[in-house]
PDB file of N, CA and C in Angstrom:
ATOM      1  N   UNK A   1     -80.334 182.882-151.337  1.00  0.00           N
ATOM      2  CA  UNK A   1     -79.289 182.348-150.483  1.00  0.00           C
ATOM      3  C   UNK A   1     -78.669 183.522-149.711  1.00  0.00           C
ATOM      4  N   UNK A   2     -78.463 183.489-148.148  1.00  0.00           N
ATOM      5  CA  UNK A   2     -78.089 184.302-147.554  1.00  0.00           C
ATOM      6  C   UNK A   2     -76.783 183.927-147.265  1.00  0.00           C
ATOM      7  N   UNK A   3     -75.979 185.370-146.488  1.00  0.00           N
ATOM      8  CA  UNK A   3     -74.699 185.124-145.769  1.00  0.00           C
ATOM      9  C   UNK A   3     -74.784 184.106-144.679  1.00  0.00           C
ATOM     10  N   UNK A   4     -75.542 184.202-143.984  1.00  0.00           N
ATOM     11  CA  UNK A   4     -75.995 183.076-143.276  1.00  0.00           C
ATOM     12  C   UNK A   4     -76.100 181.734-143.488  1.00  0.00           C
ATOM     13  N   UNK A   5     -76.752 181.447-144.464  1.00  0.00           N
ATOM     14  CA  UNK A   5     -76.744 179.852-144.985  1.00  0.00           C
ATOM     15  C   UNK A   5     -75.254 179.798-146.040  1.00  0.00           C
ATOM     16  N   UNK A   6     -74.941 180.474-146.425  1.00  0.00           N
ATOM     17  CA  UNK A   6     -73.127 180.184-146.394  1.00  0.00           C
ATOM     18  C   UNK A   6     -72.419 180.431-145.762  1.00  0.00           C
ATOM     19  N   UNK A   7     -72.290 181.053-145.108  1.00  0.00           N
ATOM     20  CA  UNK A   7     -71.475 180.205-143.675  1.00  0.00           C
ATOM     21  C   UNK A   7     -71.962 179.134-143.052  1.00  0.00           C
ATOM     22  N   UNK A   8     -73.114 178.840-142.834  1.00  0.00           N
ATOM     23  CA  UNK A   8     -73.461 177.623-142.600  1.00  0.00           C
ATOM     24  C   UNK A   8     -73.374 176.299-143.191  1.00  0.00           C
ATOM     25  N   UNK A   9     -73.506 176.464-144.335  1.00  0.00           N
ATOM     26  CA  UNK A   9     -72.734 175.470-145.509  1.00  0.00           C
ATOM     27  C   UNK A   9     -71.087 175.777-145.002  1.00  0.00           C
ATOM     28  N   UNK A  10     -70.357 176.260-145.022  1.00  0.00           N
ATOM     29  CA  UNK A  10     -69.013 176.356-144.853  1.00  0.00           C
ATOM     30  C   UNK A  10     -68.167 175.414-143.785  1.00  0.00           C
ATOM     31  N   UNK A  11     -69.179 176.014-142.405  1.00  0.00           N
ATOM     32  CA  UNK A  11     -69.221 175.614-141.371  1.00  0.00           C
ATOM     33  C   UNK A  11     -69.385 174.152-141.225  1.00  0.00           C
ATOM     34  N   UNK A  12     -70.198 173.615-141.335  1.00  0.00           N
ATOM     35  CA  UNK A  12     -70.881 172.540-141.506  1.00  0.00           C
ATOM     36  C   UNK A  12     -70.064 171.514-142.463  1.00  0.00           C
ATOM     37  N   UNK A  13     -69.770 172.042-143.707  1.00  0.00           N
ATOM     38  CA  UNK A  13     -68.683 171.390-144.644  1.00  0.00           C
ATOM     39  C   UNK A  13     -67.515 171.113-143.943  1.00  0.00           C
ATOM     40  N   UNK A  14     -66.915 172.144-143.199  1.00  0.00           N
ATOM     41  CA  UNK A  14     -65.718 171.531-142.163  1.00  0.00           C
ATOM     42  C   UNK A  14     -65.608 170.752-141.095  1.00  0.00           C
ATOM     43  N   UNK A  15     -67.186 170.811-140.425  1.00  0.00           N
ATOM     44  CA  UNK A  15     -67.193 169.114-139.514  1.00  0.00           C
ATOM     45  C   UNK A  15     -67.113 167.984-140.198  1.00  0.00           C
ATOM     46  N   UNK A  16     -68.216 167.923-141.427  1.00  0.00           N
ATOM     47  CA  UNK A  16     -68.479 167.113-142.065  1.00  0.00           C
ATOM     48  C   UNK A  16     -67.196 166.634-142.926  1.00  0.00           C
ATOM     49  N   UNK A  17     -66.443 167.249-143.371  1.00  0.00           N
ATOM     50  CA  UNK A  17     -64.901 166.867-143.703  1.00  0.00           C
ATOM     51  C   UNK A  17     -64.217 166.629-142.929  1.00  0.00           C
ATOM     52  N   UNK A  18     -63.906 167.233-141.852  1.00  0.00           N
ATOM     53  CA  UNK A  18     -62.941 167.139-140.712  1.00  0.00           C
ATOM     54  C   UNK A  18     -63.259 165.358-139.934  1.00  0.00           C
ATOM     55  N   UNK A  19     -64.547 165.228-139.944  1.00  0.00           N
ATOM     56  CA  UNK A  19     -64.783 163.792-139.123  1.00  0.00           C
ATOM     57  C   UNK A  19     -64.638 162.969-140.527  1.00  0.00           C
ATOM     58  N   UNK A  20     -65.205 162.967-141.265  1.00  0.00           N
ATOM     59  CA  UNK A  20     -64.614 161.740-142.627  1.00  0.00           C
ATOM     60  C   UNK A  20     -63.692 161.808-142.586  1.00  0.00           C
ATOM     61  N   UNK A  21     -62.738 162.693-142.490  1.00  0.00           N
ATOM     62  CA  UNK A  21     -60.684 162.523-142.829  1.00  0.00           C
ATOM     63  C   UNK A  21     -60.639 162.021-141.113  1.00  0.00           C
ATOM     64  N   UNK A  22     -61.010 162.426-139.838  1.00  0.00           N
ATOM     65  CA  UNK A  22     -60.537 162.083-139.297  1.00  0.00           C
ATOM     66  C   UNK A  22     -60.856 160.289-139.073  1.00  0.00           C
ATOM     67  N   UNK A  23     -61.669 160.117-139.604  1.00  0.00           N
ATOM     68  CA  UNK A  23     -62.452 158.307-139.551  1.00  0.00           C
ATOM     69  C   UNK A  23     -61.886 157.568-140.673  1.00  0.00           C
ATOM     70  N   UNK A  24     -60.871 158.188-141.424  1.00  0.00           N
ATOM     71  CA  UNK A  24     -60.352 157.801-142.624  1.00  0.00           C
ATOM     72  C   UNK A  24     -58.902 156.785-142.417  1.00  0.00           C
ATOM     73  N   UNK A  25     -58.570 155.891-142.261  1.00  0.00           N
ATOM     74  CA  UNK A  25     -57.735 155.252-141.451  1.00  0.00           C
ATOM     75  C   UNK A  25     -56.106 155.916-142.688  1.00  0.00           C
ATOM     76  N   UNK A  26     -54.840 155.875-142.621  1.00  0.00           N
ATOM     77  CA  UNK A  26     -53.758 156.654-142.862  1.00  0.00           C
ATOM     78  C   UNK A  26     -53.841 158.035-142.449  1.00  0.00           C
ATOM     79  N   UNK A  27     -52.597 158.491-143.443  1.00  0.00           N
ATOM     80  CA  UNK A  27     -52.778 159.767-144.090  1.00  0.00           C
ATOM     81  C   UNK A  27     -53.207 160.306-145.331  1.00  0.00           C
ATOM     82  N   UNK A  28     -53.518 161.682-145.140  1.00  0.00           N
ATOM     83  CA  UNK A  28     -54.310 162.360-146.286  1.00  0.00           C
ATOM     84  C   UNK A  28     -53.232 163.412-146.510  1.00  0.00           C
ATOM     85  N   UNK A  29     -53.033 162.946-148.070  1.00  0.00           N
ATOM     86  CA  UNK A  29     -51.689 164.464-148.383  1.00  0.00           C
ATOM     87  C   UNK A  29     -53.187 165.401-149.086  1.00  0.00           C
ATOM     88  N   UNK A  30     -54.016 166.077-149.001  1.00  0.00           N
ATOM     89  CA  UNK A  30     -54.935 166.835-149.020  1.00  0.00           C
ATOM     90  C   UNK A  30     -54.413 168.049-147.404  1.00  0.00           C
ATOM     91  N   UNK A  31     -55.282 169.383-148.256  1.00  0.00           N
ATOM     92  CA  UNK A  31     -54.847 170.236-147.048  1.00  0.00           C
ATOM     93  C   UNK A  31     -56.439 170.267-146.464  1.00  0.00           C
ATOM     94  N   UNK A  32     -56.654 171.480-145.815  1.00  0.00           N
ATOM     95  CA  UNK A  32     -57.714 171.867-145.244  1.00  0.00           C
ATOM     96  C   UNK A  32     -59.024 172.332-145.869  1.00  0.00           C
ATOM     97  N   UNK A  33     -58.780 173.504-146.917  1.00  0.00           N
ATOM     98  CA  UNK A  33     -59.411 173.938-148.069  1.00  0.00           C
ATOM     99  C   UNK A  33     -60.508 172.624-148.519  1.00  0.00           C
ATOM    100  N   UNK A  34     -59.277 171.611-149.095  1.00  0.00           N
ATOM    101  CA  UNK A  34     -59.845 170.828-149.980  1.00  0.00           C
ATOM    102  C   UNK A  34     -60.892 170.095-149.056  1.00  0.00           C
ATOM    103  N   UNK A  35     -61.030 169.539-148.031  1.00  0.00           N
ATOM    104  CA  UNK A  35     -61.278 168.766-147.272  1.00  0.00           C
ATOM    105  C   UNK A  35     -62.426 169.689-146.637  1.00  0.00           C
ATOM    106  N   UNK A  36     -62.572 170.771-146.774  1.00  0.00           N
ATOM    107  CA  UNK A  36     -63.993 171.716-146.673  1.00  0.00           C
ATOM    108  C   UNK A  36     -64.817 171.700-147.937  1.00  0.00           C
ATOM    109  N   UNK A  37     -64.006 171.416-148.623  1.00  0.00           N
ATOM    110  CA  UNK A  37     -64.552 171.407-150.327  1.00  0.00           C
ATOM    111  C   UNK A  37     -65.497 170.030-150.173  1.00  0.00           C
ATOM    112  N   UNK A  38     -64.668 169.052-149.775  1.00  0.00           N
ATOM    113  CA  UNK A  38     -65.304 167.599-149.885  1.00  0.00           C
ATOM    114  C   UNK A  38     -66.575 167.345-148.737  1.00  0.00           C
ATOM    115  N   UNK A  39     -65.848 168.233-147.746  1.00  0.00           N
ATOM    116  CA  UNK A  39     -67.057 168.087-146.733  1.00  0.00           C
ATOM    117  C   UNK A  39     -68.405 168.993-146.920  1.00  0.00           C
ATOM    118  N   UNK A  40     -68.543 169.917-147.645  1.00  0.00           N
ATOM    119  CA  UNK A  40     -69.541 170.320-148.302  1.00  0.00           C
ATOM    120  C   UNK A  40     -70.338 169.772-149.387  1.00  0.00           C
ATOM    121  N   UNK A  41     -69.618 169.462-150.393  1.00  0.00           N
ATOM    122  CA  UNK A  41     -70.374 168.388-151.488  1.00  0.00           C
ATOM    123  C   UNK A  41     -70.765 167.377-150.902  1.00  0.00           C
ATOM    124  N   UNK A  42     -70.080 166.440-149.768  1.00  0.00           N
ATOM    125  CA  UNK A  42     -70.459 165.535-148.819  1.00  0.00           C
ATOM    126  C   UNK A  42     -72.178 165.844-148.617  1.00  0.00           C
ATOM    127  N   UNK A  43     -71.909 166.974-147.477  1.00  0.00           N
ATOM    128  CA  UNK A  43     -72.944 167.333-146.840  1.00  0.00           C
ATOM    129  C   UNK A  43     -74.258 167.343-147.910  1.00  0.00           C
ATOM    130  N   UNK A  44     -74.716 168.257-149.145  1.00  0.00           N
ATOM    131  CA  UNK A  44     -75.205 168.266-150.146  1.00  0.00           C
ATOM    132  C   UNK A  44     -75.572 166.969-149.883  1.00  0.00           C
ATOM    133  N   UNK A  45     -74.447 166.287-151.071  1.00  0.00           N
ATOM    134  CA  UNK A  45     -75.011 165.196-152.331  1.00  0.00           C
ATOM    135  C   UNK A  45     -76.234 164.346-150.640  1.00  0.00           C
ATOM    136  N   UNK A  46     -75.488 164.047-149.178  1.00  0.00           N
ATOM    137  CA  UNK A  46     -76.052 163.060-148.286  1.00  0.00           C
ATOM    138  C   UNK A  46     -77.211 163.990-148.102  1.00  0.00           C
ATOM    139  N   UNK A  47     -77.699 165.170-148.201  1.00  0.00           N
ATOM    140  CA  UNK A  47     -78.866 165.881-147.884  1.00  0.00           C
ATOM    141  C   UNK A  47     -80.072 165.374-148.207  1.00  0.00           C
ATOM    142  N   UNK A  48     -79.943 165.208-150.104  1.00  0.00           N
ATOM    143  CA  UNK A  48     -80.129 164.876-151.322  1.00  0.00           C
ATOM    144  C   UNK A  48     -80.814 163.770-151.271  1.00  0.00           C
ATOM    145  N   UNK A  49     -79.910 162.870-151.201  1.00  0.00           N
ATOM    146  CA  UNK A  49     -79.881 161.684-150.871  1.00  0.00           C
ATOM    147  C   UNK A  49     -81.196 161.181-149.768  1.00  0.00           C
ATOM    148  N   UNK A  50     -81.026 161.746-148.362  1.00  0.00           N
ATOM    149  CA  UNK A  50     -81.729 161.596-147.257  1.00  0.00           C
ATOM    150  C   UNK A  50     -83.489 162.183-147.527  1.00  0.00           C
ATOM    151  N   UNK A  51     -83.350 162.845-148.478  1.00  0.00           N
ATOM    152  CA  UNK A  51     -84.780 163.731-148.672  1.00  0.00           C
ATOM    153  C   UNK A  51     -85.341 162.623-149.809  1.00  0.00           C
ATOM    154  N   UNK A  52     -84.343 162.399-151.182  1.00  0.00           N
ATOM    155  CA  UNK A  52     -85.056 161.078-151.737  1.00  0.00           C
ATOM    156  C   UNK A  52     -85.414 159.877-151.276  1.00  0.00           C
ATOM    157  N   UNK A  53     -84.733 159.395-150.107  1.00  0.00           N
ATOM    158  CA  UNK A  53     -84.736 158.026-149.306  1.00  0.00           C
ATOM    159  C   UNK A  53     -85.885 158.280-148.567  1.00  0.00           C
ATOM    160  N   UNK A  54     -87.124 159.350-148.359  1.00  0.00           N
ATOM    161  CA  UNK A  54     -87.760 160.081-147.390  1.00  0.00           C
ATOM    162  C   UNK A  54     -87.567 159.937-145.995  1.00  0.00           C
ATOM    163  N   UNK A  55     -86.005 159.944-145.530  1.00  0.00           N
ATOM    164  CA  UNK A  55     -85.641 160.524-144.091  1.00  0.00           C
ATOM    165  C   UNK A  55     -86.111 161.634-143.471  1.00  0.00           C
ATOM    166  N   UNK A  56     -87.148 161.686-142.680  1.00  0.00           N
ATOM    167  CA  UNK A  56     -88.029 162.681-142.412  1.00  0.00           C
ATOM    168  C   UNK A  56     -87.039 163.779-141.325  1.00  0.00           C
ATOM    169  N   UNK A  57     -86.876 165.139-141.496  1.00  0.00           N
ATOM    170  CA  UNK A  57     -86.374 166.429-140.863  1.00  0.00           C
ATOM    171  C   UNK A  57     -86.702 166.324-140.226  1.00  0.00           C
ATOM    172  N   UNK A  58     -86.079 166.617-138.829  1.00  0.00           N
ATOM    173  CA  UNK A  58     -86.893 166.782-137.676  1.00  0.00           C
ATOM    174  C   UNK A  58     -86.391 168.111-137.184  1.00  0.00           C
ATOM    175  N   UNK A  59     -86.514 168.692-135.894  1.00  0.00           N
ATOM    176  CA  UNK A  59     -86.177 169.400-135.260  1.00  0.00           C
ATOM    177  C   UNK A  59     -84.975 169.464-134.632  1.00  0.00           C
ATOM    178  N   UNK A  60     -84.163 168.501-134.107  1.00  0.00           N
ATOM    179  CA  UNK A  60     -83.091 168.296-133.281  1.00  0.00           C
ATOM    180  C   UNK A  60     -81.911 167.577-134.541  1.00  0.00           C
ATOM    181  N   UNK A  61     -80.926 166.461-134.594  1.00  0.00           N
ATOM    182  CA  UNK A  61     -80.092 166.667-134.909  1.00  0.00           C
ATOM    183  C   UNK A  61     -80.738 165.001-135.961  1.00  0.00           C
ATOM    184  N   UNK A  62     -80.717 165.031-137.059  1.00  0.00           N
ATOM    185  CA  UNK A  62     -81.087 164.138-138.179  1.00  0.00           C
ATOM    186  C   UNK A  62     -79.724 163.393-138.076  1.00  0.00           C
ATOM    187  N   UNK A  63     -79.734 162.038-137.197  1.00  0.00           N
ATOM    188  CA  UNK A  63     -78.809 161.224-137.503  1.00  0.00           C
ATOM    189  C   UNK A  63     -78.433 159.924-138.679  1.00  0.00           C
ATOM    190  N   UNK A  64     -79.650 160.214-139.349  1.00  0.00           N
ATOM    191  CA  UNK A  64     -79.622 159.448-140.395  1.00  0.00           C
ATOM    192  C   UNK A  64     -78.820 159.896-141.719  1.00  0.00           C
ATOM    193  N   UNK A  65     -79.002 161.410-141.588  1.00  0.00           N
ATOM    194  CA  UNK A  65     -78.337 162.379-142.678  1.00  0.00           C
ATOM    195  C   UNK A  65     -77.081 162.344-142.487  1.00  0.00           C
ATOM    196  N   UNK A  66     -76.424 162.667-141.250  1.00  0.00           N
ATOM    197  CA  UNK A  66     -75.463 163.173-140.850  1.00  0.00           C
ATOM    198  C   UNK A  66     -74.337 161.829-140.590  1.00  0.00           C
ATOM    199  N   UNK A  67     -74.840 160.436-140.663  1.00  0.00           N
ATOM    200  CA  UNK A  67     -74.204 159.734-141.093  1.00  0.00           C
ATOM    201  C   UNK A  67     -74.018 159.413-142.848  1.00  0.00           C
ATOM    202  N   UNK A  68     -74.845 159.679-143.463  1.00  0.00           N
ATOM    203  CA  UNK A  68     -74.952 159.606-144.714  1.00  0.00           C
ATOM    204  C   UNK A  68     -73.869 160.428-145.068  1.00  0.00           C
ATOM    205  N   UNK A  69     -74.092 161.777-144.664  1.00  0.00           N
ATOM    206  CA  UNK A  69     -72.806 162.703-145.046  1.00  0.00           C
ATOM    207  C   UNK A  69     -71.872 162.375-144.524  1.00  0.00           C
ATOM    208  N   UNK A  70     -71.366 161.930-143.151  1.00  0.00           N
ATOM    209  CA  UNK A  70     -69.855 161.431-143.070  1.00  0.00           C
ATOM    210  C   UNK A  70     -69.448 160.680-144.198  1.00  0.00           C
ATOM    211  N   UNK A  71     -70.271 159.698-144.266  1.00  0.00           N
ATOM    212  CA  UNK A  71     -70.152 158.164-144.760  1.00  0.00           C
ATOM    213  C   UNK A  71     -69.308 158.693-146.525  1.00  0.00           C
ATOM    214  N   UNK A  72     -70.270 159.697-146.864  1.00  0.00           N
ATOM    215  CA  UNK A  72     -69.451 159.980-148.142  1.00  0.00           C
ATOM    216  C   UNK A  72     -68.616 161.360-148.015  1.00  0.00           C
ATOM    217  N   UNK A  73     -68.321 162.060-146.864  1.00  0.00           N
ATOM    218  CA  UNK A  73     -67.503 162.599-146.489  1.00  0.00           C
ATOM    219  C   UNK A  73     -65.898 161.768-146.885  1.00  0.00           C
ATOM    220  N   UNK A  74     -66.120 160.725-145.821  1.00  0.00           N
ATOM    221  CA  UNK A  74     -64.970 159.597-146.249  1.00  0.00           C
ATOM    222  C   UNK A  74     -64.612 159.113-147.598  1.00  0.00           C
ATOM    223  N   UNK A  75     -65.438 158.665-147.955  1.00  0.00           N
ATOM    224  CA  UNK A  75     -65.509 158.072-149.624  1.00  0.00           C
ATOM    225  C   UNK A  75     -64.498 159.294-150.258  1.00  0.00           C
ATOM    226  N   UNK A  76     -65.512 160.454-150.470  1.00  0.00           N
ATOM    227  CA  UNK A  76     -65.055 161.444-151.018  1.00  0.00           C
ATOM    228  C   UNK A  76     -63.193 162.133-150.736  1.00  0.00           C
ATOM    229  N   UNK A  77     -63.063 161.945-149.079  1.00  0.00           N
ATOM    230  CA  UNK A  77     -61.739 162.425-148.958  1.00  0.00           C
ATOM    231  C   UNK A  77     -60.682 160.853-149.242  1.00  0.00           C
ATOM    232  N   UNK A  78     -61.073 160.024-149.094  1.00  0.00           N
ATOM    233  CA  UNK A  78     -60.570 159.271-149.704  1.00  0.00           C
ATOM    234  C   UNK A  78     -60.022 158.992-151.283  1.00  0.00           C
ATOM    235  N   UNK A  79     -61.089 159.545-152.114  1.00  0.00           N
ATOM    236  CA  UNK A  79     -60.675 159.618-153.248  1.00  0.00           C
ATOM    237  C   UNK A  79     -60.377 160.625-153.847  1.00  0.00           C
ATOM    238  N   UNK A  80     -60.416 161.690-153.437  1.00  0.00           N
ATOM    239  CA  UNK A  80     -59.350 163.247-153.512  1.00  0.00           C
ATOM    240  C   UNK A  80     -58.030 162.820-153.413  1.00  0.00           C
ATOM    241  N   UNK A  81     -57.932 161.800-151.873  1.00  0.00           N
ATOM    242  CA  UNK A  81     -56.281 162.264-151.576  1.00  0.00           C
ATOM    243  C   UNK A  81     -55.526 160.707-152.677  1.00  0.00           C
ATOM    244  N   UNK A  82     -56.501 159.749-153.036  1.00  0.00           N
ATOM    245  CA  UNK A  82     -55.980 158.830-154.142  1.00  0.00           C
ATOM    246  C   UNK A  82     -55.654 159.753-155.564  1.00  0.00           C
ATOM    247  N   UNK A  83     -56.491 160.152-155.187  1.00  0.00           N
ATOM    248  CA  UNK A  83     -56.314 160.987-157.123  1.00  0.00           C
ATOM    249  C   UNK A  83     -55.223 162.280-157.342  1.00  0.00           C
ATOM    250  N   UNK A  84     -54.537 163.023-155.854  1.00  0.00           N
ATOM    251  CA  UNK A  84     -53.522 163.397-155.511  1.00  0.00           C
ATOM    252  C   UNK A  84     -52.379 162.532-155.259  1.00  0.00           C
ATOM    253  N   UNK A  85     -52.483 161.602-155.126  1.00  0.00           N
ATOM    254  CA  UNK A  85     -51.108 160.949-154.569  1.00  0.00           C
ATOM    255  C   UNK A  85     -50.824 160.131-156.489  1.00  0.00           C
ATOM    256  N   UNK A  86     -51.810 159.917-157.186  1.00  0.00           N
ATOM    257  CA  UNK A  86     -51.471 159.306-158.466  1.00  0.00           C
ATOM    258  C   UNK A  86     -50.898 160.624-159.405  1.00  0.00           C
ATOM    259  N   UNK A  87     -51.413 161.587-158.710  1.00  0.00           N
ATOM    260  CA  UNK A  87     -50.691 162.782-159.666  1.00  0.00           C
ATOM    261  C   UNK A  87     -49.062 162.544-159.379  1.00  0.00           C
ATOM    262  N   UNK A  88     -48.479 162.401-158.305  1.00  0.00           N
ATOM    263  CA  UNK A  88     -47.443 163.216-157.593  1.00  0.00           C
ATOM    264  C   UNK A  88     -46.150 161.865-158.024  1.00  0.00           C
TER     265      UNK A  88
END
């Protein structure tokens, strides 16, 4: 694993979080951090997912994945900021 492919995971974790919280209808008492956190495991687990489902890689931009990862982008920041707000 290079510096490169973590930042790219990083990177990538913060669209992928940033558009699930932003498609997430309220508010999210979650900060930024966390919501890179979620949008990375997002990204992963829908990778995962897309390679067992055999969603074939292509060259240009895999929209099958990249909804998969929003899709539990959302899920995921959704149930961060539930499981914060039952703490509080």
């Amino acid at each position: 694993m290079t510096i490169e492919s973590i930042l790219g995971a990083i990177v990538i974790g913060a669209v992928i979080g940033a558009i699930g919280r932003l498609l997430l209808p309220g508010r999210q008492a979650i900060g930024w951090i966390l919501t890179i956190v979620v949008g990375i495991v997002a990204a992963l687990i829908g990778t995962a997912i897309a390679q067992v489902l055999g969603v074939a890689t292509t060259n240009g931009i895999d929209w099958i994945e990249l909804v998969m990862q929003v899709v539990l982008a959302i899920v995921g920041v959704g149930l961060v900021a539930g499981l914060k707000r039952s703490r509080v």
